[in-house]
Protein backbone atom coordinates (compact mmCIF):
# COMPACT_ATOMS: atom_id res chain seq x y z
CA UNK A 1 19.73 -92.33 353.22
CA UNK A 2 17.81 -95.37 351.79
CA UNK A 3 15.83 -95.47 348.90
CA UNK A 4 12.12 -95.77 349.71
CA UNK A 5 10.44 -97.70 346.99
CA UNK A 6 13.28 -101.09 347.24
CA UNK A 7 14.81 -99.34 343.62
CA UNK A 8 18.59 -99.33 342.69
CA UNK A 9 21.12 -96.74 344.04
CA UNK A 10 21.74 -93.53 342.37
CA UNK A 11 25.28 -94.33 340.39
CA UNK A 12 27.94 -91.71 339.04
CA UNK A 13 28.00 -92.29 335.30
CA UNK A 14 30.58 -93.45 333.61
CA UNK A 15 33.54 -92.01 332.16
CA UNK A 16 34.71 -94.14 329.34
CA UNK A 17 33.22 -96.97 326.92
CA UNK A 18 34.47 -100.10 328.40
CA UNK A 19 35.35 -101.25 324.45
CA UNK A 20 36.79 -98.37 323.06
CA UNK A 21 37.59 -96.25 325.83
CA UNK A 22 36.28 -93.09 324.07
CA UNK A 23 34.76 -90.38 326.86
CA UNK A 24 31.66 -89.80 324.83
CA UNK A 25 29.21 -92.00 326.18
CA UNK A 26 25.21 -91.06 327.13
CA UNK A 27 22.51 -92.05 328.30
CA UNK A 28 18.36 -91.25 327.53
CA UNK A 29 17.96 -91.90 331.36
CA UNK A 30 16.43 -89.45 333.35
CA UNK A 31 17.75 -90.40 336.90
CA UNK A 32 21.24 -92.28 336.62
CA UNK A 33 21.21 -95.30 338.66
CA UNK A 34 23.34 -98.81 338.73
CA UNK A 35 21.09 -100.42 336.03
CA UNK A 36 20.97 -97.56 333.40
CA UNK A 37 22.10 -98.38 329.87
CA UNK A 38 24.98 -96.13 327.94
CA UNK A 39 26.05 -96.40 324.79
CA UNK A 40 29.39 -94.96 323.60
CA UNK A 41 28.85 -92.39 320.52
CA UNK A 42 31.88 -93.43 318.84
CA UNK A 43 31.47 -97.28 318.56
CA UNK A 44 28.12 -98.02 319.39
CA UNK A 45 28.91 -99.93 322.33
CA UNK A 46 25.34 -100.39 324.33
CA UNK A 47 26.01 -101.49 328.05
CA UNK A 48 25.10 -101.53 331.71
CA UNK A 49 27.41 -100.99 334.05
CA UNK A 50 26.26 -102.67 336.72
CA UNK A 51 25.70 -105.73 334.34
CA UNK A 52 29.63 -105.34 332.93
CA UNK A 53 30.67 -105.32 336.61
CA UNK A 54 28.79 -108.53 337.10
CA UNK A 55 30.27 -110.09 334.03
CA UNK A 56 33.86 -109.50 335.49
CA UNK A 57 33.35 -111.74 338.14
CA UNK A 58 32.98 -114.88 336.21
CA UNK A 59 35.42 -114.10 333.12
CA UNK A 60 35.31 -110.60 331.88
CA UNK A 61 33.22 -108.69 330.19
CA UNK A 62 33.42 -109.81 326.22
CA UNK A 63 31.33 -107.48 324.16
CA UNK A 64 29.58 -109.07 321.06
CA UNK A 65 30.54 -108.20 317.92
CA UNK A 66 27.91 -107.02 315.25
């Protein structure tokens, strides 16, 4: 099944914060797709997954520090 209006795939949500590996993470998103942003409830950690998965090509994904 393709996606009508040329939009990003449905995802599945993540299960862990790619810093701190906690399980709590959410997201304000009403339909989860490949370019929704999470953000982990124990660190703060804000990121997209299909942006980390990117990153990990060319390095690895290097979270900044506040």
């Amino acid at each position: 099944m393709s996606i009508q209006n040329g939009g990003p795939e449905p995802a599945a949500a993540p299960t862990q914060c790619p810093v701190c590996r906690s399980t709590e993470v959410s997201t304000i998103s009403k339909v989860v797709r490949a370019d929704s942003y999470w953000r982990c409830a124990r660190c703060g950690e804000v990121w997209n997954v299909a942006r980390t998965r990117e990153a990990s090509r060319y390095g690895g994904y290097r979270p900044s520090r506040r």
